[in-house]
PDB file of N, CA and C in Angstrom:
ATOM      1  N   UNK A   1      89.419  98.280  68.168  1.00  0.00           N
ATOM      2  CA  UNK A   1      90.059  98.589  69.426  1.00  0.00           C
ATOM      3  C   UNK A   1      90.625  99.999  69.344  1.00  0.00           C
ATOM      4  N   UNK A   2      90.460 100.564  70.310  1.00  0.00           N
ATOM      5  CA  UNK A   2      91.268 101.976  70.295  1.00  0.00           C
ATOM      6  C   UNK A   2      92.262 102.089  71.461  1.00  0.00           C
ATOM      7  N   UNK A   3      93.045 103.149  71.559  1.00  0.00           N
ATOM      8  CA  UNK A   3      94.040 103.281  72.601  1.00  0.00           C
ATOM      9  C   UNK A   3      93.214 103.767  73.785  1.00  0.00           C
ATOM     10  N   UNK A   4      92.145 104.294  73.910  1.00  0.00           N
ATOM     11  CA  UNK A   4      90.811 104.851  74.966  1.00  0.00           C
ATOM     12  C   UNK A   4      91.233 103.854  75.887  1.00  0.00           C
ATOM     13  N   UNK A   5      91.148 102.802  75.386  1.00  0.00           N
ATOM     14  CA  UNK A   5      90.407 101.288  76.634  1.00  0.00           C
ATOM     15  C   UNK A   5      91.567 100.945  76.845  1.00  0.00           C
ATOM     16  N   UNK A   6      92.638 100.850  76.325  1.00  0.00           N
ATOM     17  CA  UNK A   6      94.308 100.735  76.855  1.00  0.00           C
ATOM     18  C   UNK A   6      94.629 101.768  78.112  1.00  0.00           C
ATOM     19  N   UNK A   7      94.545 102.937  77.874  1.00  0.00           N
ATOM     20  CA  UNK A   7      95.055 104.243  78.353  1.00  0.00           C
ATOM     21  C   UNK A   7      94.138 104.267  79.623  1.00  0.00           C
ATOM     22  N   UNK A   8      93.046 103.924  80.195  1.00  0.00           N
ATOM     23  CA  UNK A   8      92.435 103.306  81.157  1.00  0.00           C
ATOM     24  C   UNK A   8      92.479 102.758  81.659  1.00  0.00           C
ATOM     25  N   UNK A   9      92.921 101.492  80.816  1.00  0.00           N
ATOM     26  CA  UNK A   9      93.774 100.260  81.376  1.00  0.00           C
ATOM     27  C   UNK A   9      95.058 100.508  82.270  1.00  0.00           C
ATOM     28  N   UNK A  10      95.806 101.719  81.812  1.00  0.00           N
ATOM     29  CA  UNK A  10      96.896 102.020  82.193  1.00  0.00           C
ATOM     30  C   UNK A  10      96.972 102.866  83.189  1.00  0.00           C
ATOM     31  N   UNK A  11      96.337 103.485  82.859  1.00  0.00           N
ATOM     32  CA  UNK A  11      96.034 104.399  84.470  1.00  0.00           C
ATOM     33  C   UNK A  11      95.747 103.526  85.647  1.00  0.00           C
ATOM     34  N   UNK A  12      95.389 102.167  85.782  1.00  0.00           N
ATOM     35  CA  UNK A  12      94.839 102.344  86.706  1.00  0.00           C
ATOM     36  C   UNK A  12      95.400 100.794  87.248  1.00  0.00           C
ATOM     37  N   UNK A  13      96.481 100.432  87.788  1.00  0.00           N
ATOM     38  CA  UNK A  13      97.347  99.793  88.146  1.00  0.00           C
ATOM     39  C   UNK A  13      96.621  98.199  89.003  1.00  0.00           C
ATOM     40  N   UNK A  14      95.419  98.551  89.918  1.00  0.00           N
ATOM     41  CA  UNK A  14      95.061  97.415  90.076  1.00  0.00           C
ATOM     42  C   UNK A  14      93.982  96.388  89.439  1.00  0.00           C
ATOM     43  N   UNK A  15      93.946  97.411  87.953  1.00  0.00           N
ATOM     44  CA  UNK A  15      93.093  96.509  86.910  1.00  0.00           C
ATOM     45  C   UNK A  15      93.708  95.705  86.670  1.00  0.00           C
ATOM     46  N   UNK A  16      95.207  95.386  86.682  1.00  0.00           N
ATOM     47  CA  UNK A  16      96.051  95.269  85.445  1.00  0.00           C
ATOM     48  C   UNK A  16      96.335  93.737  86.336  1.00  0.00           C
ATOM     49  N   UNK A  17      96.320  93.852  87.879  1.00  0.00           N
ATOM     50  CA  UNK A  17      96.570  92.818  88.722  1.00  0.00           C
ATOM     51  C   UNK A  17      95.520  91.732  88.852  1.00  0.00           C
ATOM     52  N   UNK A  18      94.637  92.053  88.690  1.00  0.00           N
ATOM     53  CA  UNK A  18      92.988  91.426  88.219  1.00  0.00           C
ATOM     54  C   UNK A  18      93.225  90.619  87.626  1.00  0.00           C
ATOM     55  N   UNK A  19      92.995  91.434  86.283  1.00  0.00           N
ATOM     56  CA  UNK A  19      93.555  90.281  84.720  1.00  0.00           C
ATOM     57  C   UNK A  19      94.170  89.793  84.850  1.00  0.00           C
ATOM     58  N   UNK A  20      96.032  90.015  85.796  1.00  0.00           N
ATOM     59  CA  UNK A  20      96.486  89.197  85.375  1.00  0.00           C
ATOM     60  C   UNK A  20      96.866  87.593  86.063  1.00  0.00           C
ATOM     61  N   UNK A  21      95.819  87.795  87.208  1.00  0.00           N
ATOM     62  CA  UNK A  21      95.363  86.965  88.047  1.00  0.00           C
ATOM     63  C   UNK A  21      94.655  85.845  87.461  1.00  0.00           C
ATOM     64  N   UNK A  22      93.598  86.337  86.533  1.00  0.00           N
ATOM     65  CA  UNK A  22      92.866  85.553  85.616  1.00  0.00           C
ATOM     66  C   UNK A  22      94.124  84.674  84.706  1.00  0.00           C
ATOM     67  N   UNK A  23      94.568  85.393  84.021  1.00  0.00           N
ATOM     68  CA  UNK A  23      95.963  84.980  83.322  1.00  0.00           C
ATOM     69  C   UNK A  23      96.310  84.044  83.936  1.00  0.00           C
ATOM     70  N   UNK A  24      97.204  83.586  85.144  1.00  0.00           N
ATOM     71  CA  UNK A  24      97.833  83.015  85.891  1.00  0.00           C
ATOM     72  C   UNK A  24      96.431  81.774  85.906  1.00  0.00           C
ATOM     73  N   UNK A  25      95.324  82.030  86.365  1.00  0.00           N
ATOM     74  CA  UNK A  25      94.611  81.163  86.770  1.00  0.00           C
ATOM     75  C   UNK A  25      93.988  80.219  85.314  1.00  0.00           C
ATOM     76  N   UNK A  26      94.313  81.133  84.467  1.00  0.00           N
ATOM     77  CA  UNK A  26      93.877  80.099  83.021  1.00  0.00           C
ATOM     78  C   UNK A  26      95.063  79.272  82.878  1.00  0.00           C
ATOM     79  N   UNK A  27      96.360  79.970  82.846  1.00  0.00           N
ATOM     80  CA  UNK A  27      97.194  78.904  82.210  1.00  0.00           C
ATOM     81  C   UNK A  27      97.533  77.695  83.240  1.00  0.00           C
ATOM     82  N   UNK A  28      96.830  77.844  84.211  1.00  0.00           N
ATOM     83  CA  UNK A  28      97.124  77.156  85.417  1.00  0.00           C
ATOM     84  C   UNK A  28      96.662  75.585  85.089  1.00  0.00           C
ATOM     85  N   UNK A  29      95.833  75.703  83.851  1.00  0.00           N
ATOM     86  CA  UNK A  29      94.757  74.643  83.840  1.00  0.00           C
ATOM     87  C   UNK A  29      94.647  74.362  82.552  1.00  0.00           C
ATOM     88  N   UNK A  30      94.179  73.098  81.656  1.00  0.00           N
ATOM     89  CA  UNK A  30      93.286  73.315  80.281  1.00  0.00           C
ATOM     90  C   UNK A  30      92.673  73.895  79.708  1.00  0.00           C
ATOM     91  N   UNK A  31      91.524  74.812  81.193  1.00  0.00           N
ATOM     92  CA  UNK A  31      90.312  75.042  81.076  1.00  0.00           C
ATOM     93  C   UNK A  31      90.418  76.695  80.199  1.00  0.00           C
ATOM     94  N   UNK A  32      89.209  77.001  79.271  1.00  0.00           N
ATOM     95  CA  UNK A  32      89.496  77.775  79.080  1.00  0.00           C
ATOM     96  C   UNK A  32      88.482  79.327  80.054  1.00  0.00           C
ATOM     97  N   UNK A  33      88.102  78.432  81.127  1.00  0.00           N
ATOM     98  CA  UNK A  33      86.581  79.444  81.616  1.00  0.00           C
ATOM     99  C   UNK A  33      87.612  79.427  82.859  1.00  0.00           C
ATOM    100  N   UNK A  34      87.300  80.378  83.965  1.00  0.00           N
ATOM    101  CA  UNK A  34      87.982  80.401  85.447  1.00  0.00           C
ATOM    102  C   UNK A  34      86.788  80.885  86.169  1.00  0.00           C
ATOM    103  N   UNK A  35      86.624  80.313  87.564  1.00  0.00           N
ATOM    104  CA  UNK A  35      85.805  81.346  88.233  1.00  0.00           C
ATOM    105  C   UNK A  35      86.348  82.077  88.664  1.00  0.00           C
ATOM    106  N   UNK A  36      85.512  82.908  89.495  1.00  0.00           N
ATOM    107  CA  UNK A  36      85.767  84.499  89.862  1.00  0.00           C
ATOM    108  C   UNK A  36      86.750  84.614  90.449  1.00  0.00           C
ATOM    109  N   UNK A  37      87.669  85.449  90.192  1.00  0.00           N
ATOM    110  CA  UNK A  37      88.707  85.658  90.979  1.00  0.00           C
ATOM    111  C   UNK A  37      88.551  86.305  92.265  1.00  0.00           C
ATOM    112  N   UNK A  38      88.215  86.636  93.348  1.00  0.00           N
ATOM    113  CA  UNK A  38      87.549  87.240  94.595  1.00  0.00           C
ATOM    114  C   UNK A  38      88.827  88.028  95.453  1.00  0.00           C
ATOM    115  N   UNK A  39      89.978  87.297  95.052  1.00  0.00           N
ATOM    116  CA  UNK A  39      91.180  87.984  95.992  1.00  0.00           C
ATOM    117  C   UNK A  39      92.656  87.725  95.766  1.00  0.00           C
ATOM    118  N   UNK A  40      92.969  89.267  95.496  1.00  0.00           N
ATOM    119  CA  UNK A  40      94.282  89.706  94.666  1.00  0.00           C
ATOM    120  C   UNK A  40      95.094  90.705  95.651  1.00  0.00           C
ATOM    121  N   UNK A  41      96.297  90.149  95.933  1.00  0.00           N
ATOM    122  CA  UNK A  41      97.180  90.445  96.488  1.00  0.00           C
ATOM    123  C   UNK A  41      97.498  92.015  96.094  1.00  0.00           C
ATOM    124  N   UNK A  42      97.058  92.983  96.921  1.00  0.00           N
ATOM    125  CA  UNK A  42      97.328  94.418  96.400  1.00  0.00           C
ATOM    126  C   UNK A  42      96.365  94.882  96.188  1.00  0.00           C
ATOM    127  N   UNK A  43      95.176  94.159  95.984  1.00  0.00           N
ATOM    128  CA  UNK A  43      94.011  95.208  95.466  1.00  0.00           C
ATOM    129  C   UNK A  43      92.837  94.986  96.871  1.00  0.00           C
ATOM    130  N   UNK A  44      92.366  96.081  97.045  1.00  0.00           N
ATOM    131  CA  UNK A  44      91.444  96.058  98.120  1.00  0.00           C
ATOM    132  C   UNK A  44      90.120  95.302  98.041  1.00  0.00           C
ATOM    133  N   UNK A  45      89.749  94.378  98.988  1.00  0.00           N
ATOM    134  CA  UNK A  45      88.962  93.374  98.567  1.00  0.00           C
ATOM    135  C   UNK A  45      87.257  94.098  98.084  1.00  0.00           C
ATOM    136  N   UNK A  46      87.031  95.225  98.654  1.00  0.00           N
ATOM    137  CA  UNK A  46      86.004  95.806  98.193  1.00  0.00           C
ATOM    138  C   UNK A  46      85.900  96.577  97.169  1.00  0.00           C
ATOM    139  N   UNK A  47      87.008  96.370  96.690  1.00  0.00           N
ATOM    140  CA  UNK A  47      87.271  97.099  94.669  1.00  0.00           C
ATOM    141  C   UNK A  47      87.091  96.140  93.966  1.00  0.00           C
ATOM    142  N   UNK A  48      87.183  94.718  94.157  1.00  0.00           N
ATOM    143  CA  UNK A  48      87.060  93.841  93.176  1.00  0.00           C
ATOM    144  C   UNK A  48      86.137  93.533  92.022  1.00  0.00           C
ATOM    145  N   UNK A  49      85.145  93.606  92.898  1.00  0.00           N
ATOM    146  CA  UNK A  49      83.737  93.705  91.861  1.00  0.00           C
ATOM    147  C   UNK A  49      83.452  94.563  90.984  1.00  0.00           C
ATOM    148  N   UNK A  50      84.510  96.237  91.450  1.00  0.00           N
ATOM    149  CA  UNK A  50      84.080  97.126  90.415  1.00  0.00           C
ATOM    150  C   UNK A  50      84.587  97.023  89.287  1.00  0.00           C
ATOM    151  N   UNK A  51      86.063  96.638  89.504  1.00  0.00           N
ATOM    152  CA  UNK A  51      86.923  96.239  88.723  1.00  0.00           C
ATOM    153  C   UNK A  51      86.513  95.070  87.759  1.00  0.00           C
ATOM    154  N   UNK A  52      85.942  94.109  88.230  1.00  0.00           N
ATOM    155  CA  UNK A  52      85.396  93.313  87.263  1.00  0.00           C
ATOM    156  C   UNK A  52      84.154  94.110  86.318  1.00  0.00           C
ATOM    157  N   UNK A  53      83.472  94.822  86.837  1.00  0.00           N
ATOM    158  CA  UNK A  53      82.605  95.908  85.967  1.00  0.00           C
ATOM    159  C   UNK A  53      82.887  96.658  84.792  1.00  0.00           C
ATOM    160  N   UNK A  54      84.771  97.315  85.110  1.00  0.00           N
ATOM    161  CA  UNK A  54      85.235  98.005  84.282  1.00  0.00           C
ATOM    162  C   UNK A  54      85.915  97.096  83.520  1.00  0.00           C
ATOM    163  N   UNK A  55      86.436  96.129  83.659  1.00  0.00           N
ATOM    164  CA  UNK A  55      87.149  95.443  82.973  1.00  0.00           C
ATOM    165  C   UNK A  55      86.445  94.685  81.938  1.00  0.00           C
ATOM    166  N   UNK A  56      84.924  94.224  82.380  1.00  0.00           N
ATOM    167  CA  UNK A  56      83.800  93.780  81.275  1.00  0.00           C
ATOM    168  C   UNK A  56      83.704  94.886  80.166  1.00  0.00           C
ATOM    169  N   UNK A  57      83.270  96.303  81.013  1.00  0.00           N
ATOM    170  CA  UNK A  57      82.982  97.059  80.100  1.00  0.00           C
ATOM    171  C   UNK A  57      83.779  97.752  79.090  1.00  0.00           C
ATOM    172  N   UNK A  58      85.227  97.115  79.383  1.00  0.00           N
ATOM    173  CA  UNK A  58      86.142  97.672  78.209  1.00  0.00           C
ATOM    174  C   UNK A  58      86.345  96.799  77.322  1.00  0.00           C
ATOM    175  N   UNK A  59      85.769  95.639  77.516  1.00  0.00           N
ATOM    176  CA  UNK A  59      85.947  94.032  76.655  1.00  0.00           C
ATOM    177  C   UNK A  59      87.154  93.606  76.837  1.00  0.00           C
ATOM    178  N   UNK A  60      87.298  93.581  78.229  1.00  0.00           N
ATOM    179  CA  UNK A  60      89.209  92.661  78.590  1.00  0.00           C
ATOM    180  C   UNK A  60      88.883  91.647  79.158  1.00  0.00           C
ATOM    181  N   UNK A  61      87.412  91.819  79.335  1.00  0.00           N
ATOM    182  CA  UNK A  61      87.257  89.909  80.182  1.00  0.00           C
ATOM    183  C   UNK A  61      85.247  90.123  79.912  1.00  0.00           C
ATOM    184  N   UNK A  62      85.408  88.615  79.369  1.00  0.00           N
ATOM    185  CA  UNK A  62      84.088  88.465  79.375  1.00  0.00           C
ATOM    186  C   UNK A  62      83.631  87.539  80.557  1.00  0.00           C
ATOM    187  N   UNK A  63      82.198  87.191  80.457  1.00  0.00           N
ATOM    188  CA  UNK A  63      81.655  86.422  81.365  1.00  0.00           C
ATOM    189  C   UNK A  63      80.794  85.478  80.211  1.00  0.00           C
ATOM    190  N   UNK A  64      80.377  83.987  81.327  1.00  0.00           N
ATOM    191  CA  UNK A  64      79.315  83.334  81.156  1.00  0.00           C
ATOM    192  C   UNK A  64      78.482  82.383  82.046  1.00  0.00           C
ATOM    193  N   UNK A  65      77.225  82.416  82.192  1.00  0.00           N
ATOM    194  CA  UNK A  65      76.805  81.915  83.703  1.00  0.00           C
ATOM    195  C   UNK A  65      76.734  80.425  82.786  1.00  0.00           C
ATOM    196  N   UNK A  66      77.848  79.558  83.361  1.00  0.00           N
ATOM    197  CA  UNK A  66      77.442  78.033  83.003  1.00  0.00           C
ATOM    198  C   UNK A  66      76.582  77.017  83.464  1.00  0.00           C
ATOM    199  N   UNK A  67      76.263  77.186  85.145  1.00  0.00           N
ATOM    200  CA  UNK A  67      75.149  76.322  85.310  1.00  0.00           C
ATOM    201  C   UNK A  67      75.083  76.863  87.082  1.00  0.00           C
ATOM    202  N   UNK A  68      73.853  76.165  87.604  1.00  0.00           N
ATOM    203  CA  UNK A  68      73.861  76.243  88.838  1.00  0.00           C
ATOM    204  C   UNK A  68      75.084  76.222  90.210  1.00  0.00           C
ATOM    205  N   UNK A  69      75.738  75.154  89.687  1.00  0.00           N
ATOM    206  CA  UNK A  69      76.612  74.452  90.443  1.00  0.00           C
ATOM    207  C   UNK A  69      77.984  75.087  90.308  1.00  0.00           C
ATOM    208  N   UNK A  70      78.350  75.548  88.840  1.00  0.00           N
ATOM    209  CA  UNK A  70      79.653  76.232  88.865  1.00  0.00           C
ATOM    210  C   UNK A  70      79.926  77.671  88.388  1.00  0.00           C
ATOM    211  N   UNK A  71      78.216  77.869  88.317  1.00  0.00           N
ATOM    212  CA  UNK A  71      78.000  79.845  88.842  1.00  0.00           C
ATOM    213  C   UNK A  71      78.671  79.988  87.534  1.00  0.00           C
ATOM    214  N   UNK A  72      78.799  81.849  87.683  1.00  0.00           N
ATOM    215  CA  UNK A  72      79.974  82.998  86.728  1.00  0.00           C
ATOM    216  C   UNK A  72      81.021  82.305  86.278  1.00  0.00           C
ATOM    217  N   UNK A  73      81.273  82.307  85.148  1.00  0.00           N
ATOM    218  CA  UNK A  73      82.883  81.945  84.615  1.00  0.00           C
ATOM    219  C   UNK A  73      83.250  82.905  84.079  1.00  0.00           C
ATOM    220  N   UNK A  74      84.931  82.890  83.752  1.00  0.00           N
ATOM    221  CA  UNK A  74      85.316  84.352  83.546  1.00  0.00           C
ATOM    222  C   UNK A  74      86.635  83.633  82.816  1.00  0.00           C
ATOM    223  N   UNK A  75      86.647  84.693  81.109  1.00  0.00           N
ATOM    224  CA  UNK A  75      87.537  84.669  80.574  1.00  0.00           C
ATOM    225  C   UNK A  75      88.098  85.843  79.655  1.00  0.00           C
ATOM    226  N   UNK A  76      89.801  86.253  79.641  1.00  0.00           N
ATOM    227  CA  UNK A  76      90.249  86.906  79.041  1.00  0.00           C
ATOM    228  C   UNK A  76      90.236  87.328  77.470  1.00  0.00           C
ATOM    229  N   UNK A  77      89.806  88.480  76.806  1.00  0.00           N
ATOM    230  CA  UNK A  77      89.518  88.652  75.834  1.00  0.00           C
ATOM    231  C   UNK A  77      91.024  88.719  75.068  1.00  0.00           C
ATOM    232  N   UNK A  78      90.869  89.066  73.710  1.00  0.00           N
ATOM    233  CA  UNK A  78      92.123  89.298  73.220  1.00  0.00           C
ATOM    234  C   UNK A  78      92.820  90.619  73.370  1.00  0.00           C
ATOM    235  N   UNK A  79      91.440  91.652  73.444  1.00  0.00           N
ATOM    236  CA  UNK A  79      92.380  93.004  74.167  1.00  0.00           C
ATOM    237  C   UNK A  79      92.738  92.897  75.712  1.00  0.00           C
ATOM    238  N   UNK A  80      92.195  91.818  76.493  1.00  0.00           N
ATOM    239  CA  UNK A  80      92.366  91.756  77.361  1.00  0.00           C
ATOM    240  C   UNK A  80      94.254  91.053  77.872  1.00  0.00           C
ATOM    241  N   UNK A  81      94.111  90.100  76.392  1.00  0.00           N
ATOM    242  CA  UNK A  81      95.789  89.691  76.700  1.00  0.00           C
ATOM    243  C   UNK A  81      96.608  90.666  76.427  1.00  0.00           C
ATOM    244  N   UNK A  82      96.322  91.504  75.331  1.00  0.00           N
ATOM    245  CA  UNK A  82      97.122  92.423  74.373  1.00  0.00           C
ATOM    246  C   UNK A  82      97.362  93.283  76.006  1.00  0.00           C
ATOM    247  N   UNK A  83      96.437  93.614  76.548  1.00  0.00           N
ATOM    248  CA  UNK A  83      96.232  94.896  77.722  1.00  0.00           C
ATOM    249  C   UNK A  83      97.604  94.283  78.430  1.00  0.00           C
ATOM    250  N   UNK A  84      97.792  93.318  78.570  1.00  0.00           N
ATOM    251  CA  UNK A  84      98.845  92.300  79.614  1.00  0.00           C
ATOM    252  C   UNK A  84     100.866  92.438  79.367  1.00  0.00           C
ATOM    253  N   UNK A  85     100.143  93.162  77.825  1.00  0.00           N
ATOM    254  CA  UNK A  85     101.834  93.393  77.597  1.00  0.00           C
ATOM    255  C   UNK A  85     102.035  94.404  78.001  1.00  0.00           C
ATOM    256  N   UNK A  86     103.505  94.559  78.274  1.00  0.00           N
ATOM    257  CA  UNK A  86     103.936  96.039  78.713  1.00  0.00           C
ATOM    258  C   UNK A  86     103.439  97.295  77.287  1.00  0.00           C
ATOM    259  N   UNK A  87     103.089  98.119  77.570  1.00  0.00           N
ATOM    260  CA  UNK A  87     102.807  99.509  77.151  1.00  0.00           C
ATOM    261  C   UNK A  87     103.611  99.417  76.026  1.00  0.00           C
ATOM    262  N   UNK A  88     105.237  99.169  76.293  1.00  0.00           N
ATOM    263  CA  UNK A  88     105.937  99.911  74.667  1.00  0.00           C
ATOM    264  C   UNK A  88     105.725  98.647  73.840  1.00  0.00           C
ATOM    265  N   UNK A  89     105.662  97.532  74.402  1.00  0.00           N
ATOM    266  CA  UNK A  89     105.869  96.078  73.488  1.00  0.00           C
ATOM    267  C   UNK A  89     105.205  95.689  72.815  1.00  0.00           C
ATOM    268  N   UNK A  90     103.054  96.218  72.533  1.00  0.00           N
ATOM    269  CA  UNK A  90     102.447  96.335  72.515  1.00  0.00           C
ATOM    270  C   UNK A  90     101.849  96.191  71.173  1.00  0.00           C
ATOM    271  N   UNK A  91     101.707  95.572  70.499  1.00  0.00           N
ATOM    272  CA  UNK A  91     101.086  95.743  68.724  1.00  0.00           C
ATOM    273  C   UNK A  91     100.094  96.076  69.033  1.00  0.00           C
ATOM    274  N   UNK A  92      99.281  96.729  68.363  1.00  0.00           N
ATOM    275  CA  UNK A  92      98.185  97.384  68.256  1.00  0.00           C
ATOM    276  C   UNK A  92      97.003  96.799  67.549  1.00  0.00           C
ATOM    277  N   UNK A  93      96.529  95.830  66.985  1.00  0.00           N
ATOM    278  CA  UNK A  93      95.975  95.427  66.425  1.00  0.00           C
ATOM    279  C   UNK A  93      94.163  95.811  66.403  1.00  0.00           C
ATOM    280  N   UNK A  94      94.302  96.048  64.641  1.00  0.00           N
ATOM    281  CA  UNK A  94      92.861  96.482  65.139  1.00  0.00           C
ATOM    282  C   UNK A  94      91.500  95.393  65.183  1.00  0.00           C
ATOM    283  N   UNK A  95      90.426  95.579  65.703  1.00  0.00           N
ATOM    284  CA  UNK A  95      89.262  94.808  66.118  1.00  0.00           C
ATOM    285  C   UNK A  95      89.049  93.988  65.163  1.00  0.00           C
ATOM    286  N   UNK A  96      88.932  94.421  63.520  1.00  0.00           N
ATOM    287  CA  UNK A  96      88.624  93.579  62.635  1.00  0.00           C
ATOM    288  C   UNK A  96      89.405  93.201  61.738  1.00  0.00           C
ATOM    289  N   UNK A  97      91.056  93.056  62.830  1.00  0.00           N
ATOM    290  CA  UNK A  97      91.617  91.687  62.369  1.00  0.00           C
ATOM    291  C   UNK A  97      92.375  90.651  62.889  1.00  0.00           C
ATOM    292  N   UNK A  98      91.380  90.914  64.245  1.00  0.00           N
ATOM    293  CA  UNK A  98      91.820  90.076  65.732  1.00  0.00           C
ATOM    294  C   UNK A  98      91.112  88.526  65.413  1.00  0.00           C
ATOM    295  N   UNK A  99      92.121  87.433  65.592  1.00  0.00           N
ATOM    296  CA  UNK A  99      91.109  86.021  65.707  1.00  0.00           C
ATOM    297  C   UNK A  99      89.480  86.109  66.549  1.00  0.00           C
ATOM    298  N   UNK A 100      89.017  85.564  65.819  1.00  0.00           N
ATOM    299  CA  UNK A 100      87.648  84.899  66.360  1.00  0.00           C
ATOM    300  C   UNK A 100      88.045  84.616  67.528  1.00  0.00           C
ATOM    301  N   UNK A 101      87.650  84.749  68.521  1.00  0.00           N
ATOM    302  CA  UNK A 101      87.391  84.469  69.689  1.00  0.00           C
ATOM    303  C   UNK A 101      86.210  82.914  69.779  1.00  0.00           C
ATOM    304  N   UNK A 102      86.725  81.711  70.082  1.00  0.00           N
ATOM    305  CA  UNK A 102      86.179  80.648  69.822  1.00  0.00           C
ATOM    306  C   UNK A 102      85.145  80.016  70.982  1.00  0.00           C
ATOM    307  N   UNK A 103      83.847  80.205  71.176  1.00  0.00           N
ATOM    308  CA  UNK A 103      83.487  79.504  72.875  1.00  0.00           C
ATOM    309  C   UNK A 103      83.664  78.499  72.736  1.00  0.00           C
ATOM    310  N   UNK A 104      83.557  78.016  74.019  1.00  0.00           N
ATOM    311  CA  UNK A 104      84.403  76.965  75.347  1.00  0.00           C
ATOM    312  C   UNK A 104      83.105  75.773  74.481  1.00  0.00           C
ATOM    313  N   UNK A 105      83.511  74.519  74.442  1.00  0.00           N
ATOM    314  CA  UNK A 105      82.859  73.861  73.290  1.00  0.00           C
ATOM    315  C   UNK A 105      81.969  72.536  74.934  1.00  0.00           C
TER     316      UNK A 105
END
């Protein structure tokens, strides 16, 4: 992990509402997959998708297509939680000595 994909993260205020939408919508539940989040209070509904683009491509949220019926699922990575703390509170941890990331069984 580097500070690059943080400092991006940080710039840009309605990424941060995205994720943490996802956030809200995981702990909401058992589950560890969510579908798409489509609409976030503050962020313009035709940014969403890009935002999910950039947010894949920094590894703060992955995807997985589970089946016909319940489409895209979408879940928070570990830089993606780390991204969730405030800026100063922040451990830094690097990539190879972050938990395994475990799939949805």
């Amino acid at each position: 992990m580097t500070n690059l994909e943080l400092e991006q993260y940080d710039a840009n205020p309605d990424w941060g509402l995205l994720l943490a939408a996802y956030q809200r919508s995981l702990a909401a539940g058992p589950v560890e997959w969510s579908r798409r989040v489509v609409d976030v209070e503050g962020v313009p509904a035709d940014q969403i998708s890009a935002i999910h683009g950039k947010l894949i491509a920094l590894g703060m949220l992955k995807f997985e297509i589970s089946s016909r019926t319940d489409g895209v699922q979408y879940q928070l990575t570990t830089l993606g939680r780390q991204a969730l703390v405030p800026p100063s509170e922040r451990v830094l941890v690097p990539e190879w000595m972050q938990e395994a990331e475990v799939p949805a069984a």
